[in-house]
N, C-alpha and C. Protein backbone atom coordinates (compact mmCIF):
# COMPACT_ATOMS: atom_id res chain seq x y z
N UNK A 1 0.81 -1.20 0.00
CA UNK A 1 0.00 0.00 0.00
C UNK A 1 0.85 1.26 0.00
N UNK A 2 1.99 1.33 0.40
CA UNK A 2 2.64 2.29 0.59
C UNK A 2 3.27 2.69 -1.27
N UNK A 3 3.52 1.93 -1.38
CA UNK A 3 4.04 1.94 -2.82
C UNK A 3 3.10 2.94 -3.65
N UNK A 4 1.42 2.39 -3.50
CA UNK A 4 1.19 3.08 -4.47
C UNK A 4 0.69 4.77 -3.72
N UNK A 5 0.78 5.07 -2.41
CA UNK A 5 0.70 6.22 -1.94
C UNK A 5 1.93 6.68 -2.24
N UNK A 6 3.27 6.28 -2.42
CA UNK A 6 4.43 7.19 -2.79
C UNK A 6 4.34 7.30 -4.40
N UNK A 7 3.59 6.51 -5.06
CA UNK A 7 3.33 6.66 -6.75
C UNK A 7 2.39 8.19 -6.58
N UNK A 8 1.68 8.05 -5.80
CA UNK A 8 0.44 9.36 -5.88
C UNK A 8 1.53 10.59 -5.84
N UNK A 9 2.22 10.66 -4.69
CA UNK A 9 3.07 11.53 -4.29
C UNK A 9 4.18 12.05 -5.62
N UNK A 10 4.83 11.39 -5.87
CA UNK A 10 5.54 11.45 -6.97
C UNK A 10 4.44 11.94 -8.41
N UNK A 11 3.59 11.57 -8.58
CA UNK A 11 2.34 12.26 -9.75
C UNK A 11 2.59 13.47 -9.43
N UNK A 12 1.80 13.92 -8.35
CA UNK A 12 1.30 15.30 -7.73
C UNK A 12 2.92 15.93 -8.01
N UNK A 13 4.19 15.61 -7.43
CA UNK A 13 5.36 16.70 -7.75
C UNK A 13 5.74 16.47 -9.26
N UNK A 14 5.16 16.59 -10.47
CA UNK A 14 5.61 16.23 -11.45
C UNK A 14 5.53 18.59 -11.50
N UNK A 15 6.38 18.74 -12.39
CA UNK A 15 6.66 19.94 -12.50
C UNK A 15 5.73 20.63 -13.62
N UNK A 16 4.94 21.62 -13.71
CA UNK A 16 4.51 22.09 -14.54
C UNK A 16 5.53 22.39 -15.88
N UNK A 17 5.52 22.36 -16.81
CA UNK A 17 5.91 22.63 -18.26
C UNK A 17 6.45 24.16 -18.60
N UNK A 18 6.95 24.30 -18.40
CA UNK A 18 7.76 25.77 -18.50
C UNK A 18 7.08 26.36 -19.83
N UNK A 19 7.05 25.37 -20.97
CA UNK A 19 5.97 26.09 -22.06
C UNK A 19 4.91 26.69 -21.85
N UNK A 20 3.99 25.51 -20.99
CA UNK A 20 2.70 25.63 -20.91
C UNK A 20 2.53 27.03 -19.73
N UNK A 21 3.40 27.17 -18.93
CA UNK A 21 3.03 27.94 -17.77
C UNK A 21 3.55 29.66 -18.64
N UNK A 22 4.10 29.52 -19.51
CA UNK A 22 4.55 30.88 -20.34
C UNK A 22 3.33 31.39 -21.65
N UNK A 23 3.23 30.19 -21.96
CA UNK A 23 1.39 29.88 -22.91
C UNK A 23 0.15 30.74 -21.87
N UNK A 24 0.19 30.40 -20.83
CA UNK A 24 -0.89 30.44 -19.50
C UNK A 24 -0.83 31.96 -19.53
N UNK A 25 0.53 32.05 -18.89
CA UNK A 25 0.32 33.55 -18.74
C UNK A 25 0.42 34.93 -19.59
N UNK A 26 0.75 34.32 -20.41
CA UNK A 26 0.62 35.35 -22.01
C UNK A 26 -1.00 35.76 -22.20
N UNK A 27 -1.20 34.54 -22.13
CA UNK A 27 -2.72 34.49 -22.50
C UNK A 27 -3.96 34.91 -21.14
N UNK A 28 -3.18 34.94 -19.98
CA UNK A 28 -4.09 34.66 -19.42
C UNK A 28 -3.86 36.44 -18.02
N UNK A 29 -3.02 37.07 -18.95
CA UNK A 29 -2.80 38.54 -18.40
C UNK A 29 -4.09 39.42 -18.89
N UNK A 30 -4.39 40.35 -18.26
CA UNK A 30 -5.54 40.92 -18.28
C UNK A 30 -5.56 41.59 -20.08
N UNK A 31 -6.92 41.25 -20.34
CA UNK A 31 -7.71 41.51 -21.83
C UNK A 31 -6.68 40.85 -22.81
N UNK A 32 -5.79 40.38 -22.46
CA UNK A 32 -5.41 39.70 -23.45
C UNK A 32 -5.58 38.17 -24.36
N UNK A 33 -6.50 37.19 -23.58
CA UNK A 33 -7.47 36.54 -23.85
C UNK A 33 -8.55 36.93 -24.45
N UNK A 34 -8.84 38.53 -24.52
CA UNK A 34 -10.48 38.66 -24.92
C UNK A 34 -9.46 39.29 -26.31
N UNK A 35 -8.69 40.61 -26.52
CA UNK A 35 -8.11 40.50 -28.12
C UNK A 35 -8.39 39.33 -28.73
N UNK A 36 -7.68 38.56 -28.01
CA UNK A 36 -7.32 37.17 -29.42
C UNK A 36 -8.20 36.67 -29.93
N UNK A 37 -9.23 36.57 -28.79
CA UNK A 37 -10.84 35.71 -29.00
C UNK A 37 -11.64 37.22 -30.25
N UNK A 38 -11.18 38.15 -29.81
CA UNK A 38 -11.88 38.80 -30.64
C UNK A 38 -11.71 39.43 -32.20
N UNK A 39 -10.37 38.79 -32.07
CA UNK A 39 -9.15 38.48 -33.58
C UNK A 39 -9.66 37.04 -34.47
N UNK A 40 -10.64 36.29 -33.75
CA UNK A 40 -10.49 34.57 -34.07
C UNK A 40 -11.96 34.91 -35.42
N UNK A 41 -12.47 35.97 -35.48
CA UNK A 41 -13.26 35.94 -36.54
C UNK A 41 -13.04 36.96 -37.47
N UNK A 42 -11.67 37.39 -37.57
CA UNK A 42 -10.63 38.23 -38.47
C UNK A 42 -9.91 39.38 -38.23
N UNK A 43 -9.73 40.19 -38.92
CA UNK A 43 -9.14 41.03 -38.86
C UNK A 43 -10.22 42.53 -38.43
N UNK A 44 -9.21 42.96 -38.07
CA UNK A 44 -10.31 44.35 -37.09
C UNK A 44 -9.23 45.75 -37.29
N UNK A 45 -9.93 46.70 -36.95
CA UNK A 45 -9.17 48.01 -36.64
C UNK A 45 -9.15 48.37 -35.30
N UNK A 46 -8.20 48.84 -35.14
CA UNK A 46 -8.21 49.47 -33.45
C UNK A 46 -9.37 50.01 -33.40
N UNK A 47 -10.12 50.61 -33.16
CA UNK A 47 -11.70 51.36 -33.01
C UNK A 47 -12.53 49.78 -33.11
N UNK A 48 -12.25 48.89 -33.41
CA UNK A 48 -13.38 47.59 -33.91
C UNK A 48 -13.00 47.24 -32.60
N UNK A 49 -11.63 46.38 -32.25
CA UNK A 49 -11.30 46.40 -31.26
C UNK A 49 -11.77 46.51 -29.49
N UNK A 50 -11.73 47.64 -30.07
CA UNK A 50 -12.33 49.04 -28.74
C UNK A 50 -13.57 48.51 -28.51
N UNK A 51 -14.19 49.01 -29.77
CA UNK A 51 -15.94 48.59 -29.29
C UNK A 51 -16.18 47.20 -29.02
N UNK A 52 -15.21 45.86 -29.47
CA UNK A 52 -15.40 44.61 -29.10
C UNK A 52 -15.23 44.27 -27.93
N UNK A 53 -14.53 45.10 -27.10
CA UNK A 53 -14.26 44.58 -25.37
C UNK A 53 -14.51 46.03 -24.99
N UNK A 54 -15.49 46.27 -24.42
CA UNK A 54 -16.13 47.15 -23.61
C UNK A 54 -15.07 47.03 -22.36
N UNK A 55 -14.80 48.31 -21.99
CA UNK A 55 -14.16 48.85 -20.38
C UNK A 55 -12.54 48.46 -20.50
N UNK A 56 -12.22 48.64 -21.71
CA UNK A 56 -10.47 47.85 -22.17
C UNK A 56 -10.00 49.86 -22.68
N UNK A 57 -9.22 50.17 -21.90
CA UNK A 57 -8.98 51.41 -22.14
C UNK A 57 -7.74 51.44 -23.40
N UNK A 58 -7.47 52.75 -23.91
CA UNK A 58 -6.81 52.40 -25.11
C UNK A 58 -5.11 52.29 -25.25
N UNK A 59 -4.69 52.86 -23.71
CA UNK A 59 -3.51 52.75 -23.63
C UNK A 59 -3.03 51.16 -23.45
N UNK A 60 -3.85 50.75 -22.62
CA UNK A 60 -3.84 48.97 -22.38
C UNK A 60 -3.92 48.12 -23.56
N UNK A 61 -4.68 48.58 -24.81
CA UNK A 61 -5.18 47.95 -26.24
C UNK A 61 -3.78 48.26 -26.62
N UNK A 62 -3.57 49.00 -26.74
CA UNK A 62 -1.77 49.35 -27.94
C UNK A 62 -1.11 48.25 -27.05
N UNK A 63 -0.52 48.37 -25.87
CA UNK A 63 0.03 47.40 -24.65
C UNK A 63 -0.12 46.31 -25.34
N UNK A 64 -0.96 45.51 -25.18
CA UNK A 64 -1.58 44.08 -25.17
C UNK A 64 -1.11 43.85 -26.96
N UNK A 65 -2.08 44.60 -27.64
CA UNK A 65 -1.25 44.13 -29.20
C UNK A 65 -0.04 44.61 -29.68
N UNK A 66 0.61 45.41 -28.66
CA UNK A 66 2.48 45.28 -29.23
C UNK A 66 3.06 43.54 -28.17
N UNK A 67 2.59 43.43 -27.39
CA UNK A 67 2.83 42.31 -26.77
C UNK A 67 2.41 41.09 -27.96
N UNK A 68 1.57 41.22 -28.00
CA UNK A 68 1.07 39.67 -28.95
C UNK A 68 1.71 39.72 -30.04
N UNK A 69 2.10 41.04 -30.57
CA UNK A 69 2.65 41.23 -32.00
C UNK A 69 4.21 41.08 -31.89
N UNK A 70 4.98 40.90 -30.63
CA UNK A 70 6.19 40.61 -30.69
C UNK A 70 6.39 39.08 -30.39
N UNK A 71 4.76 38.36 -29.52
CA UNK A 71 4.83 37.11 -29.45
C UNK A 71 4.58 36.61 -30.57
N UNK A 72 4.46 36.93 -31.76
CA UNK A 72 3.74 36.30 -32.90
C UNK A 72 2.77 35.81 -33.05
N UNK A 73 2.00 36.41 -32.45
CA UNK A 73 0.27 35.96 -32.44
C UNK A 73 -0.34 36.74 -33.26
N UNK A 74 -0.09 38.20 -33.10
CA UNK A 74 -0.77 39.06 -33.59
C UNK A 74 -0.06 40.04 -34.80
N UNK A 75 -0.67 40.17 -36.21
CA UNK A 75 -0.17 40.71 -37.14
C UNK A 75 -0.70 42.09 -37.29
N UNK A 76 0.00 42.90 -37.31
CA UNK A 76 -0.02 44.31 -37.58
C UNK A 76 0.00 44.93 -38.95
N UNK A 77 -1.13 45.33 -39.67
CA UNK A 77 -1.33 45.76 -41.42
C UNK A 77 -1.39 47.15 -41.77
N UNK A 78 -0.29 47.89 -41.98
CA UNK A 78 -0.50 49.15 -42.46
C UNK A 78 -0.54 49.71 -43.77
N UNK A 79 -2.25 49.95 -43.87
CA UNK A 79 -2.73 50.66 -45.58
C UNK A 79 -1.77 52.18 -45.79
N UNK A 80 -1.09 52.06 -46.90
CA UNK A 80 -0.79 53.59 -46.97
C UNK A 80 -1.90 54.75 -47.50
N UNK A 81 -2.16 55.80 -47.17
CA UNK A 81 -3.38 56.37 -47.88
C UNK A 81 -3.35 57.39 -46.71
N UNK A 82 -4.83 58.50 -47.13
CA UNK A 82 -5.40 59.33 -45.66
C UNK A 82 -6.51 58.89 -45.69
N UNK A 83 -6.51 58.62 -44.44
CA UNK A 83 -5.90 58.33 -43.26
C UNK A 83 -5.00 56.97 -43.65
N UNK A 84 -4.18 57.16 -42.53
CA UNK A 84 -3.48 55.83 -43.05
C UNK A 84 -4.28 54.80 -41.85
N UNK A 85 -4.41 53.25 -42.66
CA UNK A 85 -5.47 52.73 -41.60
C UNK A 85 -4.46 51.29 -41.59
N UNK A 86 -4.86 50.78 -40.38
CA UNK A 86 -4.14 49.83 -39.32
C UNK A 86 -5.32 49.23 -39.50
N UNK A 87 -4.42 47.46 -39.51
CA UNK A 87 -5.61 46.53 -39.41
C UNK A 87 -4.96 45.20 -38.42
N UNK A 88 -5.29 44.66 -37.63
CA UNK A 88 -4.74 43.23 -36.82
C UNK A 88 -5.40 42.30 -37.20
N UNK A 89 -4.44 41.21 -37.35
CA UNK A 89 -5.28 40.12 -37.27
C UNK A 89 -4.11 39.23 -36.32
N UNK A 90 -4.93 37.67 -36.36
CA UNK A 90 -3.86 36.81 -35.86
C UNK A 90 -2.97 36.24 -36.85
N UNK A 91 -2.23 35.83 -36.52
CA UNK A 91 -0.91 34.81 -37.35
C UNK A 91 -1.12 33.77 -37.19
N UNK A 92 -0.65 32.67 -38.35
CA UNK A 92 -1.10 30.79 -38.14
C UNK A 92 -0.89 30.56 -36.33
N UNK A 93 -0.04 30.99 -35.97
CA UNK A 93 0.17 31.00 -34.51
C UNK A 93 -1.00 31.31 -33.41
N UNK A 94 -1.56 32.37 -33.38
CA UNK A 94 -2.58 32.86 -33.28
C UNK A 94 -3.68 32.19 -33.52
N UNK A 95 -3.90 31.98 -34.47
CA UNK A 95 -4.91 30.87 -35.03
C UNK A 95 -5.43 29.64 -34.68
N UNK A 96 -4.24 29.12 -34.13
CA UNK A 96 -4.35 27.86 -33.78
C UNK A 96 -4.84 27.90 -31.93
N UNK A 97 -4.82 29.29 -32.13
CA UNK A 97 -5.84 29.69 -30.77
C UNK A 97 -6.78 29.31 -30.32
N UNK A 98 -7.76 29.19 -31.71
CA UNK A 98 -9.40 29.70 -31.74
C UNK A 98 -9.87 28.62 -31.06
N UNK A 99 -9.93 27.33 -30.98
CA UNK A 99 -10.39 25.90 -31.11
C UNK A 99 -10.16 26.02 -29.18
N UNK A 100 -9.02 26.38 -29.05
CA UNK A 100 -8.29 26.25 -27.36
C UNK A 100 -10.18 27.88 -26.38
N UNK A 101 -9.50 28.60 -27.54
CA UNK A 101 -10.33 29.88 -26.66
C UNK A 101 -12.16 29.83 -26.84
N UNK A 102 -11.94 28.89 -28.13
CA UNK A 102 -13.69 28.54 -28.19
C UNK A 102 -14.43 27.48 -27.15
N UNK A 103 -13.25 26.55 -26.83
CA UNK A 103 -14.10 25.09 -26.09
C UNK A 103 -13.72 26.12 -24.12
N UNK A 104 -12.87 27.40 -24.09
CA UNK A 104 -13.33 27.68 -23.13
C UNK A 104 -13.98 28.50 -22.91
N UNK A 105 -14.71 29.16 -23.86
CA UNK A 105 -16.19 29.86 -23.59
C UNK A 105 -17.05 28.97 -23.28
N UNK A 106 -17.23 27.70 -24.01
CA UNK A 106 -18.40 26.96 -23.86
C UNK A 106 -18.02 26.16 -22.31
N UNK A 107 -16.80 26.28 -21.57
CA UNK A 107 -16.40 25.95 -20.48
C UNK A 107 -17.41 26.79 -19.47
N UNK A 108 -17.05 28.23 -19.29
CA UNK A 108 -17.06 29.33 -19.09
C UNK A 108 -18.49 29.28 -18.99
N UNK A 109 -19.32 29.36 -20.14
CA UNK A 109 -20.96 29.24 -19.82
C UNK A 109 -21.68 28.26 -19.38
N UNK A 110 -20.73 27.35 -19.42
CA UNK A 110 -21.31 25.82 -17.83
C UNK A 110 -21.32 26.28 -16.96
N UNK A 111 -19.62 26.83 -16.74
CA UNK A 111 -19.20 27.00 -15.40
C UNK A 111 -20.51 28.15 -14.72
N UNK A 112 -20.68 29.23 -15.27
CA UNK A 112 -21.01 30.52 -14.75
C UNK A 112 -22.36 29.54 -14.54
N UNK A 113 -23.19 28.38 -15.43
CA UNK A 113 -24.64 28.50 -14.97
C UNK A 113 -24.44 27.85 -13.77
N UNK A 114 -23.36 26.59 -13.45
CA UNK A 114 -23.52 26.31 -12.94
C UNK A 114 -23.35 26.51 -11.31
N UNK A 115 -22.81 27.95 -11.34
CA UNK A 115 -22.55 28.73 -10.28
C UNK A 115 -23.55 29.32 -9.49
């Protein structure tokens, strides 16, 4: 019996993933989960952005997508013209987001009913 209580023990100290815990918190720093989710049905303008996450102020929006855009998540498109207009989207990187940030909304609206 002891054997398999020191097997439990040994499970439980297995070390989190240095990837996964750098994945976690990229993603999981404030509004920066709601950008991406709100990148996963294309490309947007800063002002689209804005109005897509209500109470996300705009100094924090530039913040968050120079962050994603140096993680390679997020692609930055500049039209030349007047005005000159800026467009984001995600990168294959990014992308391979959607599937991870969609099954946890539908997490998310269990969880909350079932709260």
């Amino acid at each position: 019996m002891e054997q398999a209580g020191s097997a439990q023990v040994k499970e439980s100290e297995v070390a989190v993933c240095p990837h996964f815990h750098r994945a976690i918190e990229l993603i999981g720093k404030r509004w920066t989960g709601a950008i991406v989710f709100a990148l996963t049905d294309g490309a947007k303008r800063y002002a689209e952005l804005g109005k897509a996450i209500p109470g996300l102020s705009d100094r924090l929006l530039s913040q968050r997508l120079r962050e994603l855009e140096e993680e390679g998540l997020v692609e930055r498109q500049v039209e030349a013209g007047t005005p000159v207009r800026v467009t984001y989207s995600l990168t294959a990187a990014g992308q391979e987001l959607d599937p991870v940030l969609s099954e946890l909304k539908v997490w998310a609206q269990r969880w909350k009913k079932a709260a």
